[in-house]
Protein backbone atom coordinates (compact mmCIF):
# COMPACT_ATOMS: atom_id res chain seq x y z
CA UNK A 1 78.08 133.66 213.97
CA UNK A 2 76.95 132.27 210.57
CA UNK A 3 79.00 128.85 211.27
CA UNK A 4 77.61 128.64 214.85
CA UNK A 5 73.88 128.65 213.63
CA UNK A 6 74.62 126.32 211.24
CA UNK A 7 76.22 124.06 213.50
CA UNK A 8 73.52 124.27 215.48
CA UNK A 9 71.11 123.84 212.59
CA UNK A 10 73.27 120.42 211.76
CA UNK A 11 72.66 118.77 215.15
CA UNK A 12 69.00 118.87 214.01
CA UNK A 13 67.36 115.65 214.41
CA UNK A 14 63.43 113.84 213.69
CA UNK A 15 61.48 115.03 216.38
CA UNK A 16 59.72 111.49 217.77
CA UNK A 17 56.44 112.71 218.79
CA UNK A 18 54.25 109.50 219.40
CA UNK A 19 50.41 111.16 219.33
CA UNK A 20 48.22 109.74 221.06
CA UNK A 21 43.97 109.74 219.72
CA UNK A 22 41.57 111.14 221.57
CA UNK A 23 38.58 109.28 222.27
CA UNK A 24 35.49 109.72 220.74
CA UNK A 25 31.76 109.17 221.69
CA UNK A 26 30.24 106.19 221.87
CA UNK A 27 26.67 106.58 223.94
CA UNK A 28 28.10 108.36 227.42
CA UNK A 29 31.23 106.13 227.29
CA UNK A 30 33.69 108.95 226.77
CA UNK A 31 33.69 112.14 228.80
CA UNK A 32 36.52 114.15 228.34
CA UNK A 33 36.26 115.82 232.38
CA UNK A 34 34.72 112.77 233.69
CA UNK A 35 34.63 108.95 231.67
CA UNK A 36 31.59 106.75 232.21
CA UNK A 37 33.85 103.59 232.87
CA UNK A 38 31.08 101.20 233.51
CA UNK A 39 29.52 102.30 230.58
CA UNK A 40 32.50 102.03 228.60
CA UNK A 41 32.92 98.31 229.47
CA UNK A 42 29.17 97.46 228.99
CA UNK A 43 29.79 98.73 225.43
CA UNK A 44 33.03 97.20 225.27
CA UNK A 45 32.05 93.81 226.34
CA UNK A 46 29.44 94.05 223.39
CA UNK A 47 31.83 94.60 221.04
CA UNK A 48 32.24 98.13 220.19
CA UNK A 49 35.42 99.04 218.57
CA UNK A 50 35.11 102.58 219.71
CA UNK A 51 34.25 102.02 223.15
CA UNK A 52 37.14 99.18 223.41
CA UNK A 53 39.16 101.69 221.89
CA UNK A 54 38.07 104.51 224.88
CA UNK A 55 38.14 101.64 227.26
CA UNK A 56 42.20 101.24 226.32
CA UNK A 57 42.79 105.00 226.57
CA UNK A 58 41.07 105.05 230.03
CA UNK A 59 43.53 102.14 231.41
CA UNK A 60 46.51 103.93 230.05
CA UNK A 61 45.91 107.11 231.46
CA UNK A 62 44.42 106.32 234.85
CA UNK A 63 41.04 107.63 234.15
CA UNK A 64 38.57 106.76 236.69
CA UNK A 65 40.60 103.72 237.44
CA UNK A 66 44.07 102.36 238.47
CA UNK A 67 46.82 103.25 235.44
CA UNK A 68 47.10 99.71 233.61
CA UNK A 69 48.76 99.40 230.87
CA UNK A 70 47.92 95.57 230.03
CA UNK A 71 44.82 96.08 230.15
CA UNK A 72 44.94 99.26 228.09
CA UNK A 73 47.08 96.86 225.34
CA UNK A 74 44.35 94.29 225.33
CA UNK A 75 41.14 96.54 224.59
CA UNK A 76 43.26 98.44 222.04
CA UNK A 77 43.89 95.25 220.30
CA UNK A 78 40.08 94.18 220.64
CA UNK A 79 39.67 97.26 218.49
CA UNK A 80 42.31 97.43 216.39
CA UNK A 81 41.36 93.85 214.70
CA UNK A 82 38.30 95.18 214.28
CA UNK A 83 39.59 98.03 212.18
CA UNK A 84 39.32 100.97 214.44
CA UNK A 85 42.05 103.29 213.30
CA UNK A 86 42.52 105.21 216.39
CA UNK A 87 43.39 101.83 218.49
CA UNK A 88 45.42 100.53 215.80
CA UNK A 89 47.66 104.11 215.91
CA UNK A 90 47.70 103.79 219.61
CA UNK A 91 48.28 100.03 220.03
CA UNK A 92 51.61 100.99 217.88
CA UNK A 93 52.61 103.68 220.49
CA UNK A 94 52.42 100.79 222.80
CA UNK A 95 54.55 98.30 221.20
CA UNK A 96 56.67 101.30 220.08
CA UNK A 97 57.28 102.14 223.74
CA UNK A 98 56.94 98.78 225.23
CA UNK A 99 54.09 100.07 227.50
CA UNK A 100 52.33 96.58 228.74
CA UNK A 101 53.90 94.93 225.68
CA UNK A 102 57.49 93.51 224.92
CA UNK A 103 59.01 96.82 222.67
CA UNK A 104 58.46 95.65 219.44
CA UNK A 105 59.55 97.84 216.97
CA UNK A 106 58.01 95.68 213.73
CA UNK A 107 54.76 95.24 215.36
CA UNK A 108 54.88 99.20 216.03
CA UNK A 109 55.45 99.42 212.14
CA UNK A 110 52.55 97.25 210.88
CA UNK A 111 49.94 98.64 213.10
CA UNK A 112 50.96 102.22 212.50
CA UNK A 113 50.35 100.91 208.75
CA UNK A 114 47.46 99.78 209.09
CA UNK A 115 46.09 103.42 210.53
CA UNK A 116 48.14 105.32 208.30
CA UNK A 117 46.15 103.56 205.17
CA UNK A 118 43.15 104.46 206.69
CA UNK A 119 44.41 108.27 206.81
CA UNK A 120 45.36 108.16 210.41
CA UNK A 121 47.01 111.60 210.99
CA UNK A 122 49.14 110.39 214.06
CA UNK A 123 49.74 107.56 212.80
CA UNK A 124 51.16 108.94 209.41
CA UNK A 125 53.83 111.20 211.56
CA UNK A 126 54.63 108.07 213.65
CA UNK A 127 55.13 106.01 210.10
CA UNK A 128 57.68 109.10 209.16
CA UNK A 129 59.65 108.28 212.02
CA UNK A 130 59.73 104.60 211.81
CA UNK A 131 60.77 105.35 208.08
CA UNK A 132 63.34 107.99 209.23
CA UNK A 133 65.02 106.04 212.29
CA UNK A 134 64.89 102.78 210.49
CA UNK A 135 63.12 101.03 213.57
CA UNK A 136 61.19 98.10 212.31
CA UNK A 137 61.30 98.78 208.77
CA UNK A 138 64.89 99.69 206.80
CA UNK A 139 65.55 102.95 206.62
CA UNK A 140 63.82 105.26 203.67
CA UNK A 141 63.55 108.53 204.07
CA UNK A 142 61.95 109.21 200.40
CA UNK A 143 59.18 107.12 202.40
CA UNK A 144 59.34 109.10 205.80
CA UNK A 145 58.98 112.51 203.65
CA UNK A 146 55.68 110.66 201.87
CA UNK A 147 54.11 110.14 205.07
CA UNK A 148 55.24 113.66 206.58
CA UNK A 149 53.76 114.63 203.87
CA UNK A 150 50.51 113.02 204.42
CA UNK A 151 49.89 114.04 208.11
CA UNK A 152 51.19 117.33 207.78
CA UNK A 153 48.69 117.87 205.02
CA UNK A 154 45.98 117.20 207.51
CA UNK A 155 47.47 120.01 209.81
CA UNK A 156 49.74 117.48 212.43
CA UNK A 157 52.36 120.04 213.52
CA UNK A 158 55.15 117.96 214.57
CA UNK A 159 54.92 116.09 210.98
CA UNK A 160 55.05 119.68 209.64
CA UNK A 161 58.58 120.26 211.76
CA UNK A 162 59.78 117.06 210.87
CA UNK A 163 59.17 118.48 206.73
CA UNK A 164 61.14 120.87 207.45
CA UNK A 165 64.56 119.11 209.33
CA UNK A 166 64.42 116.82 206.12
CA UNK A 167 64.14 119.44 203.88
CA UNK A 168 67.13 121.23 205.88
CA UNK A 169 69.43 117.98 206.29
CA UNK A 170 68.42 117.06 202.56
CA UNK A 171 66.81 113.56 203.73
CA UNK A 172 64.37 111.98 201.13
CA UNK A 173 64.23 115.25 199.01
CA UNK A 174 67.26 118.07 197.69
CA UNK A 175 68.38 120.23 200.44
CA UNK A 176 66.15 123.65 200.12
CA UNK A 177 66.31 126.15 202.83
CA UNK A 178 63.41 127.75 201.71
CA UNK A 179 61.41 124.42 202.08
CA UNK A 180 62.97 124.21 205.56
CA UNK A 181 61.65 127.69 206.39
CA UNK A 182 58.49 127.48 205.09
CA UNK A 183 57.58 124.13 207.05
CA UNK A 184 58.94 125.66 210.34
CA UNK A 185 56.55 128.55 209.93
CA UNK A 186 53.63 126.30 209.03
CA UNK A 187 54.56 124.06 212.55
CA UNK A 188 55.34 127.19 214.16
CA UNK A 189 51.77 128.87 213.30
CA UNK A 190 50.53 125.52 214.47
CA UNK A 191 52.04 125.50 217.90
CA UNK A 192 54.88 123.42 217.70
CA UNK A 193 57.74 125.55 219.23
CA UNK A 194 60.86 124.67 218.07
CA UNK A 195 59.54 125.14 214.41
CA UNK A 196 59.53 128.93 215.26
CA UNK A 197 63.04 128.59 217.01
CA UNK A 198 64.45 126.61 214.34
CA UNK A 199 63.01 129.07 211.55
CA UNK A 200 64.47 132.23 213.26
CA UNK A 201 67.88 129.99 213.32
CA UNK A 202 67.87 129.14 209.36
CA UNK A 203 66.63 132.64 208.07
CA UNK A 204 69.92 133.63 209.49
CA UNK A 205 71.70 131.93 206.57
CA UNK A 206 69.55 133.02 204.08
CA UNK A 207 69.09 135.60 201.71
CA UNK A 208 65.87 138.28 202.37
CA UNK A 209 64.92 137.39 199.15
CA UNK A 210 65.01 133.64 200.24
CA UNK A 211 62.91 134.56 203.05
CA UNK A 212 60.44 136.08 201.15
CA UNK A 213 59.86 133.21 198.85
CA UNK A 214 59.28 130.56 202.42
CA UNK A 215 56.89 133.49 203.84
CA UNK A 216 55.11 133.39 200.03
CA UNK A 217 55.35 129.37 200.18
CA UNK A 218 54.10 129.37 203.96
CA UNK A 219 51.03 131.35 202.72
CA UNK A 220 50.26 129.39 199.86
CA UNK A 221 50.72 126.37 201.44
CA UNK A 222 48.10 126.96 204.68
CA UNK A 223 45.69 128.44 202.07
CA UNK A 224 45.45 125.09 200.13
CA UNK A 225 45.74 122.53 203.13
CA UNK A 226 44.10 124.01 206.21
């Protein structure tokens, strides 16, 4: 039974989660239930990076308007150069997933950078995986840990997971099975699901005192980050 989990542990792999930011206010531009197009592109047209930003979520998602990806990549971009973090994370998603771009896996990489830096949760997780997969950057996985690191700190489940398969796997830092545990329980408590299927998998080839030390880490951990 032990070598089965284990084997099933082994086939772990980086979870590629590409978030996606929500849009935030800018005058009535942004509705969550209902999104003031017209008065998104008034704003837009003026040049405000949040509502070109809100402008290129509404085209990707079909809000109020025909699904367009184009022109979804081209107001994301009007924002992006203009700093705004959230456009620059999700302009990356695009070129990551070739959604009204060519896939371009570098260009994914430097606009994800350029969010990250600005402490861009999303963006941090989606830097891990670049870092981990070696897509448009060589692989590093001391730097895919960092940046795990970074936007699991600021409570981004699936970066929290992701801790934990490269703590399990021994990717970027020692292999610790406690570590592993403890970061599944974080994601887990944070509603990402396979952190609490992949923590009831590993605490069956560990020790109950090894257990007891993630739970004690788990605790600690929340208490000083969220």
């Amino acid at each position: 039974m032990r070598r089965e989990k284990l084997k099933t542990l082994r086939s772990l792999v980086v979870i590629a989660v590409l978030a996606f930011a929500s849009g935030a206010n800018a005058g009535s531009c942004w509705d969550a239930n209902k999104p003031d197009v017209d008065d998104c592109k008034v704003w837009a047209e003026q040049g405000n990076s949040v509502a070109q930003s809100n402008l290129g979520i509404i085209y990707q998602w079909g809000q109020g308007v025909p699904e367009d990806y184009k022109k979804s990549v081209h107001w994301y971009s009007k924002a992006a150069e203009q700093g705004n973090a959230d456009a620059q994370s999700n302009l990356g998603v695009m070129y990551h997933t070739g959604k009204g771009v060519l896939q371009d896996h570098t260009k994914a990489f430097e606009w994800y950078s350029k969010a990250a830096e600005q402490g861009h949760t999303a963006a941090q997780s989606n830097l891990g995986i670049m870092y981990a997969s070696g897509k448009g950057v060589s692989e590093d996985y001391k730097k895919s840990v960092y940046w795990y690191g970074k936007a699991a700190e600021q409570g981004h489940a699936s970066a929290q997971y992701n801790l934990g398969v490269m703590y399990f796997h021994g990717k970027g830092v020692p292999e610790d099975y406690v570590r592993a545990h403890m970061f599944f329980k974080i994601a887990g408590a944070n509603g990402e699901k396979e952190g609490v299927k992949q923590r009831g998998l590993i605490a069956e080839l560990m020790t109950l005192s090894q257990i007891a030390e993630a739970e004690r880490l788990a605790r600690e951990w929340m208490h000083q980050h969220q």
